[in-house]
PDB file of N, CA and C in Angstrom:
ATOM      1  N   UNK A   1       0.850  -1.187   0.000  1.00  0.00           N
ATOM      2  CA  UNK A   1       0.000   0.000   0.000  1.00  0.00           C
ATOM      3  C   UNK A   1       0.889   1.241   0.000  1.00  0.00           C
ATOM      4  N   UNK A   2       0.908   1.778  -0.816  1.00  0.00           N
ATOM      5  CA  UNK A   2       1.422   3.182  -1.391  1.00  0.00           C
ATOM      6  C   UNK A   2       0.905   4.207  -0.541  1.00  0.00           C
ATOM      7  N   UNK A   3       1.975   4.711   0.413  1.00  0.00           N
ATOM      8  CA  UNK A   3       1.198   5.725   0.942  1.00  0.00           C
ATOM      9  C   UNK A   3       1.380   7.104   0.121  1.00  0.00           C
ATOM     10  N   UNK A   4       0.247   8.104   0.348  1.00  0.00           N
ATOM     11  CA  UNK A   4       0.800   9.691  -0.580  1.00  0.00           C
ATOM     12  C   UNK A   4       0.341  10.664   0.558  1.00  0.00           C
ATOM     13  N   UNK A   5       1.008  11.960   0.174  1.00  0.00           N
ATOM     14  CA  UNK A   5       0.833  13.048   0.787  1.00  0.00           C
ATOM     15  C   UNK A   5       0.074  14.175  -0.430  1.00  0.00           C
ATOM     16  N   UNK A   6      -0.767  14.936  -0.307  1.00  0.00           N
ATOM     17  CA  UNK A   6      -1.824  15.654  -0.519  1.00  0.00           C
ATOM     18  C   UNK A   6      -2.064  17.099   0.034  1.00  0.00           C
ATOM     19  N   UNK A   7      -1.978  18.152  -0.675  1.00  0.00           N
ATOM     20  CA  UNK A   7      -2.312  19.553  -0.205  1.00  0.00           C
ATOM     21  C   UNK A   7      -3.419  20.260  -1.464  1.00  0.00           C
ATOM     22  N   UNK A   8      -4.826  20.206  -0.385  1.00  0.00           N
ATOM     23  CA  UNK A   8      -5.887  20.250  -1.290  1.00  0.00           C
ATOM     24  C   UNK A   8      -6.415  21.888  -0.785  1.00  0.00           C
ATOM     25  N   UNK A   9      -6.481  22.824  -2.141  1.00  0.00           N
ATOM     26  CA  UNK A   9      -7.102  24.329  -1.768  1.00  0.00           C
ATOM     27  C   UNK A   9      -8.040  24.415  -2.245  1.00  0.00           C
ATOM     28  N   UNK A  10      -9.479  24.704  -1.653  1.00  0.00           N
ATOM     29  CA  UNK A  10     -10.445  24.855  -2.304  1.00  0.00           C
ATOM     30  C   UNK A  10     -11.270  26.210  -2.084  1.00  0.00           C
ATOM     31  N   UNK A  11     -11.557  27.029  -3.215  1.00  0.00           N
ATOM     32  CA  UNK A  11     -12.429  28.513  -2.848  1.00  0.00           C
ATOM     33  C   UNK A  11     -13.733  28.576  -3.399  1.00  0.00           C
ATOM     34  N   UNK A  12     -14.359  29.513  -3.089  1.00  0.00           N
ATOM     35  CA  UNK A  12     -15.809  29.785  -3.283  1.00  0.00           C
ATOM     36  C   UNK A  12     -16.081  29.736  -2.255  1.00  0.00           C
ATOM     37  N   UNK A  13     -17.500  29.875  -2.111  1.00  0.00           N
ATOM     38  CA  UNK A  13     -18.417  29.941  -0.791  1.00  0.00           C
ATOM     39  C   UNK A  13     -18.513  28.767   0.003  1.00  0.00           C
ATOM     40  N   UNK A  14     -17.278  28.966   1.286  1.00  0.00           N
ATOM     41  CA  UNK A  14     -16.710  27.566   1.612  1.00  0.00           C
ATOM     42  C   UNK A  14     -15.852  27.495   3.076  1.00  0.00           C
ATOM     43  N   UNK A  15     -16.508  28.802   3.418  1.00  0.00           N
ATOM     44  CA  UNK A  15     -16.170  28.972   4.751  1.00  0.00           C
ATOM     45  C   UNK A  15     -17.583  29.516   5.430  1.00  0.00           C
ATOM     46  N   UNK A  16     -18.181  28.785   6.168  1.00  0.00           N
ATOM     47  CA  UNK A  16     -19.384  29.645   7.022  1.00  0.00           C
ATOM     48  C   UNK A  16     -20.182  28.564   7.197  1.00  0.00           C
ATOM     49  N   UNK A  17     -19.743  26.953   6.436  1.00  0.00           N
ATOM     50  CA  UNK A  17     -20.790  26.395   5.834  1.00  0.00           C
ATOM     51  C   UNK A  17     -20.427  24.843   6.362  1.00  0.00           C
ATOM     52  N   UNK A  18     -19.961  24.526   6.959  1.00  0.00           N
ATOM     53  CA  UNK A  18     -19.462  23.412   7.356  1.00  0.00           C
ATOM     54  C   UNK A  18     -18.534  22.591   6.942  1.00  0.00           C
ATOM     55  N   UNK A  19     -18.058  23.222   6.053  1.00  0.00           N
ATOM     56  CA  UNK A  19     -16.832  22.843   5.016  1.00  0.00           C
ATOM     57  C   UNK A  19     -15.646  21.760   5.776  1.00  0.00           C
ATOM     58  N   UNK A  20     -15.121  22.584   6.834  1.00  0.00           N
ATOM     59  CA  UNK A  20     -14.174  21.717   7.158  1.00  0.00           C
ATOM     60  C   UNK A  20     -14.309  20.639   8.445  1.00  0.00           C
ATOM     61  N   UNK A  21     -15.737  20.586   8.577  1.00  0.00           N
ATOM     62  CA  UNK A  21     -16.492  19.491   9.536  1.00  0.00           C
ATOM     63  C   UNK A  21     -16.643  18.012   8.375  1.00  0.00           C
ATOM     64  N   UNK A  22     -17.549  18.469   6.888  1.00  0.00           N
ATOM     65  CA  UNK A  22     -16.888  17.345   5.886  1.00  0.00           C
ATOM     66  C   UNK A  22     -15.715  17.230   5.478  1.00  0.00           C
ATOM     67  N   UNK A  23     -14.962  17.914   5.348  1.00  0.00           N
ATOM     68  CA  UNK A  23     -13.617  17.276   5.083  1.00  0.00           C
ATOM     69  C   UNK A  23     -13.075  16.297   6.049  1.00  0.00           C
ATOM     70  N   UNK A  24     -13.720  16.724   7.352  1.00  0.00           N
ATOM     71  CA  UNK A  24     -12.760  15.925   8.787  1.00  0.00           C
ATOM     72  C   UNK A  24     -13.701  14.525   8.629  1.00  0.00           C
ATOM     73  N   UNK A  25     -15.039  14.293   8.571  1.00  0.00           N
ATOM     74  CA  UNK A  25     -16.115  13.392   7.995  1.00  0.00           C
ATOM     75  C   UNK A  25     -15.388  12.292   7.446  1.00  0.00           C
ATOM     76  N   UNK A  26     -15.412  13.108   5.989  1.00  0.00           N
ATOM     77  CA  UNK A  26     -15.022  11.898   5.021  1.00  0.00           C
ATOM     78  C   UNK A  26     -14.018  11.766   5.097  1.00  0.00           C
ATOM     79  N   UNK A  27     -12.741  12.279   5.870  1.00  0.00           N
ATOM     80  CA  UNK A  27     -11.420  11.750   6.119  1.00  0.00           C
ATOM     81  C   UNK A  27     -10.994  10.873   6.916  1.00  0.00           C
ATOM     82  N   UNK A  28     -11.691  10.939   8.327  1.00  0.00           N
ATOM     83  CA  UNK A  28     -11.851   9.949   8.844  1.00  0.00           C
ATOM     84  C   UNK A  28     -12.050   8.635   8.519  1.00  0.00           C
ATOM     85  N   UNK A  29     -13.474   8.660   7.460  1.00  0.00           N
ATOM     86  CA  UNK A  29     -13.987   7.772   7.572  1.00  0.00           C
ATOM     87  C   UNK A  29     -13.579   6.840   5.998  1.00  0.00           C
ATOM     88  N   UNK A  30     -12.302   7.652   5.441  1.00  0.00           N
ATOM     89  CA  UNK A  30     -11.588   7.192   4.846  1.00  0.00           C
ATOM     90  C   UNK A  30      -9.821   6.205   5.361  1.00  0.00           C
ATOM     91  N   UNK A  31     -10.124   6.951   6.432  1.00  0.00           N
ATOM     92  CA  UNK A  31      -8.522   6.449   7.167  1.00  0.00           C
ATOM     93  C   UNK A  31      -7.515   7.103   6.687  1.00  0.00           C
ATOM     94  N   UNK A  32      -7.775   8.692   6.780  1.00  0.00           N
ATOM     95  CA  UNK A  32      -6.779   9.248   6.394  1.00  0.00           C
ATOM     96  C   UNK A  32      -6.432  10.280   7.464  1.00  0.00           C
ATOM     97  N   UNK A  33      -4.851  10.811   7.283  1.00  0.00           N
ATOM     98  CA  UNK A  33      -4.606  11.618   8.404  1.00  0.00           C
ATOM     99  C   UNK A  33      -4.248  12.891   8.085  1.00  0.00           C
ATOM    100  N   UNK A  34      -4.335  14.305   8.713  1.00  0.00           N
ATOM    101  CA  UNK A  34      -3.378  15.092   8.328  1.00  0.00           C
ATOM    102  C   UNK A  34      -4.749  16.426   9.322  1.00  0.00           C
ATOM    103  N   UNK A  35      -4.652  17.566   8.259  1.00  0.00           N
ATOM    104  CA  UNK A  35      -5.476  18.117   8.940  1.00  0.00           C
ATOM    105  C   UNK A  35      -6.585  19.895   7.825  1.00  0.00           C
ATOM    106  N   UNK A  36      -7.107  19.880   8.363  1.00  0.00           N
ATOM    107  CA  UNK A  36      -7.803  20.757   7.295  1.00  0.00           C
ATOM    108  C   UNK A  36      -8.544  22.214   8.120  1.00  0.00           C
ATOM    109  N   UNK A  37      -7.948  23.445   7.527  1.00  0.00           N
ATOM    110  CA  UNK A  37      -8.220  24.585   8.343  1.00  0.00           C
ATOM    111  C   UNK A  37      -8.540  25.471   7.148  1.00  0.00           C
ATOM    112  N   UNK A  38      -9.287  26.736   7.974  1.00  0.00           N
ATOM    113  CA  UNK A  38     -10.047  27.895   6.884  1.00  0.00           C
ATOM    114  C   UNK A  38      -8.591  28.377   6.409  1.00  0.00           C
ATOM    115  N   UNK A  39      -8.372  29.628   5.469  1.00  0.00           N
ATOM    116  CA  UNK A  39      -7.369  30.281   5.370  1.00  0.00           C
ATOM    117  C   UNK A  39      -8.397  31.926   5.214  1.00  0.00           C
ATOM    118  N   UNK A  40      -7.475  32.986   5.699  1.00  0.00           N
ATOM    119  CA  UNK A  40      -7.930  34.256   5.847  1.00  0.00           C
ATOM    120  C   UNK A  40      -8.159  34.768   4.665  1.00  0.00           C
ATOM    121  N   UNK A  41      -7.761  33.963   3.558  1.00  0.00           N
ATOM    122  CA  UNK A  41      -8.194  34.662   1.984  1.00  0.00           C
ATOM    123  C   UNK A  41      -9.331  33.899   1.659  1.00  0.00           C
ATOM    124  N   UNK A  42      -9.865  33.307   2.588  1.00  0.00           N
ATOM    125  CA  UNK A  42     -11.608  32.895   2.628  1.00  0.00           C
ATOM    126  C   UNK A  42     -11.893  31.482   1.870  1.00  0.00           C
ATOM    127  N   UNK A  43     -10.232  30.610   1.776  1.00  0.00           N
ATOM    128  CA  UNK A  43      -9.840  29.586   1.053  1.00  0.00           C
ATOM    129  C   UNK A  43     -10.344  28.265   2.503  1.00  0.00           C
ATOM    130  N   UNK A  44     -10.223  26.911   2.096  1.00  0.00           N
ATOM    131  CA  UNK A  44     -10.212  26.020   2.843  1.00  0.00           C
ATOM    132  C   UNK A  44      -9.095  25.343   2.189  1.00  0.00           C
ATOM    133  N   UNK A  45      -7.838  24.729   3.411  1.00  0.00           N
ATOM    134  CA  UNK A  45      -6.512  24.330   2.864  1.00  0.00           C
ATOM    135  C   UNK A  45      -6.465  22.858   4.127  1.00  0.00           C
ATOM    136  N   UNK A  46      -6.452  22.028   2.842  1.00  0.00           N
ATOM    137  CA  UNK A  46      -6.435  20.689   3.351  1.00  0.00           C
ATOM    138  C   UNK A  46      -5.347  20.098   3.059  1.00  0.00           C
ATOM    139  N   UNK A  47      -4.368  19.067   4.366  1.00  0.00           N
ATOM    140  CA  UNK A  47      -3.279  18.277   4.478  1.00  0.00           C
ATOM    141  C   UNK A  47      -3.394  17.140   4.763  1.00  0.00           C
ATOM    142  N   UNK A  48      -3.846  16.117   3.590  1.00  0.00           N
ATOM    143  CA  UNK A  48      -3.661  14.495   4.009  1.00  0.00           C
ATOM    144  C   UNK A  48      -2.940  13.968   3.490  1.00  0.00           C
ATOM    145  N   UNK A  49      -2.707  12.845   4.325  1.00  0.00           N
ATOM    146  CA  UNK A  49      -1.545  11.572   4.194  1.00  0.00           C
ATOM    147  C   UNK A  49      -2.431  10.539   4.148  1.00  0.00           C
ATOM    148  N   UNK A  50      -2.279   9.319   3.124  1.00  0.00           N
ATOM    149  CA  UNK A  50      -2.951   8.224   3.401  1.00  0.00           C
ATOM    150  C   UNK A  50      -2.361   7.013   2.080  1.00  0.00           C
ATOM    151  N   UNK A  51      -3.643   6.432   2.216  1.00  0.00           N
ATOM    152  CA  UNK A  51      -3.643   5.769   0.482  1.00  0.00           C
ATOM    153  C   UNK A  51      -4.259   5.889  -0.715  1.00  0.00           C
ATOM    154  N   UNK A  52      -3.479   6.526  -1.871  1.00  0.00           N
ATOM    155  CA  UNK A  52      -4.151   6.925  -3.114  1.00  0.00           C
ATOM    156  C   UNK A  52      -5.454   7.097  -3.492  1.00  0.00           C
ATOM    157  N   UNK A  53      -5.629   6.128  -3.192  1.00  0.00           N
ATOM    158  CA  UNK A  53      -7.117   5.712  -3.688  1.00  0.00           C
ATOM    159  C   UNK A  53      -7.528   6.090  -2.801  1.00  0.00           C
ATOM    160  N   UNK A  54      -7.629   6.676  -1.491  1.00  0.00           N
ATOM    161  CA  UNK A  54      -8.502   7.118  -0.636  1.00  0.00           C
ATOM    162  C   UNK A  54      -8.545   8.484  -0.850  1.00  0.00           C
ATOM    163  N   UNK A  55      -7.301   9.115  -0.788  1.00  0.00           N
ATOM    164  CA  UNK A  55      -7.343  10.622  -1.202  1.00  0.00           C
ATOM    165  C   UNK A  55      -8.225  11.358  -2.450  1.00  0.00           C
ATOM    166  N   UNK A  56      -7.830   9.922  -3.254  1.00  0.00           N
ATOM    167  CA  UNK A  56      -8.268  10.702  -4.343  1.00  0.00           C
ATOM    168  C   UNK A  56     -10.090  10.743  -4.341  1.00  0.00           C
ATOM    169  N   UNK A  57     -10.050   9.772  -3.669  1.00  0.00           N
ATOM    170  CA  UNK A  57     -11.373   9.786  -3.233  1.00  0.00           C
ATOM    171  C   UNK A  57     -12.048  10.871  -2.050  1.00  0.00           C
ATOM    172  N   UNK A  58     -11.194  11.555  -0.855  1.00  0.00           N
ATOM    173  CA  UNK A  58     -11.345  12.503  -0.525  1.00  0.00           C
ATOM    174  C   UNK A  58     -11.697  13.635  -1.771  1.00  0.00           C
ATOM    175  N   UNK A  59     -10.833  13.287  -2.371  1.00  0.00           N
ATOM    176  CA  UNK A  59     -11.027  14.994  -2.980  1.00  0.00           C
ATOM    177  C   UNK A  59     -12.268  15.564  -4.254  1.00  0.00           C
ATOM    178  N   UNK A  60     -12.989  13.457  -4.680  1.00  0.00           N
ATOM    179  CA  UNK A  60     -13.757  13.912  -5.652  1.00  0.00           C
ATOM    180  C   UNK A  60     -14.879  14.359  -4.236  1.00  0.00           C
ATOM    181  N   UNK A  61     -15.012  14.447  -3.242  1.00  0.00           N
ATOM    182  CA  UNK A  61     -15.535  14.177  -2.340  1.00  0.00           C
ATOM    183  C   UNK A  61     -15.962  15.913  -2.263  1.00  0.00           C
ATOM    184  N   UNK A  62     -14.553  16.518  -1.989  1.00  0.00           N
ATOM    185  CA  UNK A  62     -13.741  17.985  -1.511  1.00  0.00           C
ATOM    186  C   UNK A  62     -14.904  18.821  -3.108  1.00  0.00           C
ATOM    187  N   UNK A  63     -14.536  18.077  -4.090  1.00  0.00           N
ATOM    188  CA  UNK A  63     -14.687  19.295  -4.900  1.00  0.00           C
ATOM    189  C   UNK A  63     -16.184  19.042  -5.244  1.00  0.00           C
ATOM    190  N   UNK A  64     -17.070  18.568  -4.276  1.00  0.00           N
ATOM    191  CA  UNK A  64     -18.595  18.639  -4.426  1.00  0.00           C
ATOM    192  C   UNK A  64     -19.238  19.052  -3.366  1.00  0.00           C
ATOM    193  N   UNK A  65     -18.826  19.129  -2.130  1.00  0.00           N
ATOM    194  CA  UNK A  65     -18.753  19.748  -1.013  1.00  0.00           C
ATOM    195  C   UNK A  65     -19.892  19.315  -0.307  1.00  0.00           C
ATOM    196  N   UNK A  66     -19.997  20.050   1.035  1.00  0.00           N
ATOM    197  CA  UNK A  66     -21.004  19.777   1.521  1.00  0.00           C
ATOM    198  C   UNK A  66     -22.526  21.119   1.059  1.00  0.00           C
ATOM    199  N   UNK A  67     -23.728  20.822   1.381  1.00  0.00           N
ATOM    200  CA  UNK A  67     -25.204  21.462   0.846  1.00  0.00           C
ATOM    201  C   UNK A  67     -24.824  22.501   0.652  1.00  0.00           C
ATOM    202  N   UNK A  68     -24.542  23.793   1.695  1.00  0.00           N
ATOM    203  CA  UNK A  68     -24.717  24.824   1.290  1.00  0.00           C
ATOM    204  C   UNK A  68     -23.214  25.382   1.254  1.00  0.00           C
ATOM    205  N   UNK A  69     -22.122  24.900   0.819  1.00  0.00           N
ATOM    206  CA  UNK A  69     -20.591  25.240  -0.080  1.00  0.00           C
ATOM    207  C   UNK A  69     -20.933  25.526  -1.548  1.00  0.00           C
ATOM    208  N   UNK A  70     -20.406  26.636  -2.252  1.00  0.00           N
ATOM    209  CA  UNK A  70     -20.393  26.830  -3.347  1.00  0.00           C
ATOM    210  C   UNK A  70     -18.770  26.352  -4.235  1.00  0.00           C
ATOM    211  N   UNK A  71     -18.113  25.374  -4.510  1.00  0.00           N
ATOM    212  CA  UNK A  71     -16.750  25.333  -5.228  1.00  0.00           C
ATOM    213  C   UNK A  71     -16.776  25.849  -5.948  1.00  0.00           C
ATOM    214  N   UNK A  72     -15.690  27.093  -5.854  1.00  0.00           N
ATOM    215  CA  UNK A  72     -15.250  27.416  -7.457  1.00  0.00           C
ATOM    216  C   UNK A  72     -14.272  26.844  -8.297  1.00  0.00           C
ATOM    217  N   UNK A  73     -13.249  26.708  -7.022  1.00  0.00           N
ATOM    218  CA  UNK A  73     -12.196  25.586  -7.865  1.00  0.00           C
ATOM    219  C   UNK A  73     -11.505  24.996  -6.694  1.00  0.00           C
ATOM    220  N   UNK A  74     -10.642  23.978  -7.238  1.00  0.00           N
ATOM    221  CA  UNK A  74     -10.173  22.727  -6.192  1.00  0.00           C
ATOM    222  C   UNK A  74      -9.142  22.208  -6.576  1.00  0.00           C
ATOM    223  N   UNK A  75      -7.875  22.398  -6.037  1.00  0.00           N
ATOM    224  CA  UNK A  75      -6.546  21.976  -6.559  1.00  0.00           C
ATOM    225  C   UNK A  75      -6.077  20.882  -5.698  1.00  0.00           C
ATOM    226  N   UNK A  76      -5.185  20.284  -6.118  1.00  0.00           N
ATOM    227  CA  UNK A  76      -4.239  19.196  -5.090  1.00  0.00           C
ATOM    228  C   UNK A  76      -3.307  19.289  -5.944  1.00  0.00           C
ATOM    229  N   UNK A  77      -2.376  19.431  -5.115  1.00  0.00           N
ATOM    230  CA  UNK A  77      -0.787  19.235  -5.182  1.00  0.00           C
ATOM    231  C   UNK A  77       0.051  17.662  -4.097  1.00  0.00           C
ATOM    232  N   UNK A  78       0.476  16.706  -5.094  1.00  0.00           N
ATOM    233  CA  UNK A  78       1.118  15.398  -4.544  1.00  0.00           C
ATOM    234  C   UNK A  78       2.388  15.935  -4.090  1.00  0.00           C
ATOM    235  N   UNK A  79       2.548  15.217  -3.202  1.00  0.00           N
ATOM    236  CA  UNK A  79       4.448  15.286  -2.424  1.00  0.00           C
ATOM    237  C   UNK A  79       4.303  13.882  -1.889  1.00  0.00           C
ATOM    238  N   UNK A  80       5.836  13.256  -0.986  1.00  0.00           N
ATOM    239  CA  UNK A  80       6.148  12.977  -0.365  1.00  0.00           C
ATOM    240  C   UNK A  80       5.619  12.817   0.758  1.00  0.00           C
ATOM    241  N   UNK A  81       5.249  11.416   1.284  1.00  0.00           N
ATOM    242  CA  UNK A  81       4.646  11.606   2.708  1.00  0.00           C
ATOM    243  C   UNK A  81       5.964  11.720   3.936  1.00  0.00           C
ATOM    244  N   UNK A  82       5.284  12.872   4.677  1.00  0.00           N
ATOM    245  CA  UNK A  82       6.161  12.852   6.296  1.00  0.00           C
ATOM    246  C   UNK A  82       5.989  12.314   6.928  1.00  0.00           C
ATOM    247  N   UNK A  83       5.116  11.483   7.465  1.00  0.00           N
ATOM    248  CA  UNK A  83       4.350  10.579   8.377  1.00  0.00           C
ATOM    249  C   UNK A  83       4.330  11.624   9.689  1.00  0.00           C
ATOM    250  N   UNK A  84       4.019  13.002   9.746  1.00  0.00           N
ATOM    251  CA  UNK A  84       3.339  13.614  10.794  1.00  0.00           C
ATOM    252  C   UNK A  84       2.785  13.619  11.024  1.00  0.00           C
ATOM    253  N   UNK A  85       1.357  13.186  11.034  1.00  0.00           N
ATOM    254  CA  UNK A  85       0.308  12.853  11.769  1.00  0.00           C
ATOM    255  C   UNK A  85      -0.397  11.791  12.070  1.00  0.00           C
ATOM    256  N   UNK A  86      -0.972  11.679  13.310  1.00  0.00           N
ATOM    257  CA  UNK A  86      -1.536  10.443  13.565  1.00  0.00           C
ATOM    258  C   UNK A  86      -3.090  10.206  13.763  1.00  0.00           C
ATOM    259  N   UNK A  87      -3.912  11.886  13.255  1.00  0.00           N
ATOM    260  CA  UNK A  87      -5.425  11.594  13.372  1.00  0.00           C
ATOM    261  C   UNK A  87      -5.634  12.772  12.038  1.00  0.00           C
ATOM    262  N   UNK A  88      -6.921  12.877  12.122  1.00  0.00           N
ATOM    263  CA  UNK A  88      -7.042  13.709  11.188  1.00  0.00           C
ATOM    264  C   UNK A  88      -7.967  15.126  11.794  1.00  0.00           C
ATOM    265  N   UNK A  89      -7.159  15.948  11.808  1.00  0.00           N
ATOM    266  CA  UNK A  89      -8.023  16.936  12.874  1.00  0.00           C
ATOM    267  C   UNK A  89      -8.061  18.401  12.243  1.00  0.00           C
ATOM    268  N   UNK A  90      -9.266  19.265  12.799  1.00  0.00           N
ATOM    269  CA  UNK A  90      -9.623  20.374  12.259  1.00  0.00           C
ATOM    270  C   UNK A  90      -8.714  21.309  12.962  1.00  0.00           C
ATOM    271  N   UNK A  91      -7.933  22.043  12.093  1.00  0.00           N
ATOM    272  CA  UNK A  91      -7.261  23.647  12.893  1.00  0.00           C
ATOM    273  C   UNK A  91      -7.608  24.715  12.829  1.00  0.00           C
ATOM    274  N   UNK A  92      -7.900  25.607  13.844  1.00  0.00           N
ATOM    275  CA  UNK A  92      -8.337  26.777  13.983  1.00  0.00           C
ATOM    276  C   UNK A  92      -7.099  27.986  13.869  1.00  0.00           C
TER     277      UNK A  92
END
């Protein structure tokens, strides 16, 4: 099992809305770790580590959002996993 590392930015109407309560959701409940916080340019910036196929599955996940999120767009950038984390948790 291939592990990957993942840095997912997503904007539009996507902070106010529960955004990064589903990301922590379906990350979990993917078995993935890392962590996902608002950013002050009104962005949501997500950091997981896991397995491919789960991420990538996070993210068709990320770029449909939860009810009332509007996506405008949704990037991921692959790296190298660090193995820093050991849950997957929301930062304030």
């Amino acid at each position: 099992m291939a592990i990957q590392r993942a840095e997912i930015l997503v904007n539009g109407f996507v902070q106010g809305v529960g955004f990064r309560y589903f990301v922590a959701r379906n990350a979990e409940q993917l078995l993935l770790k890392g962590f996902t916080k608002n950013l002050f340019s009104g962005e949501v910036y997500t950091v997981v580590e896991g397995e491919l196929a789960m991420i990538e599955e996070l993210y068709k996940k990320i770029k449909i959002g939860p009810t009332h999120a509007d996506i405008k767009n949704a990037s991921i950038k692959w790296s190298e996993p660090k193995n820093e984390f050991t849950i997957f948790e929301i930062r304030y």
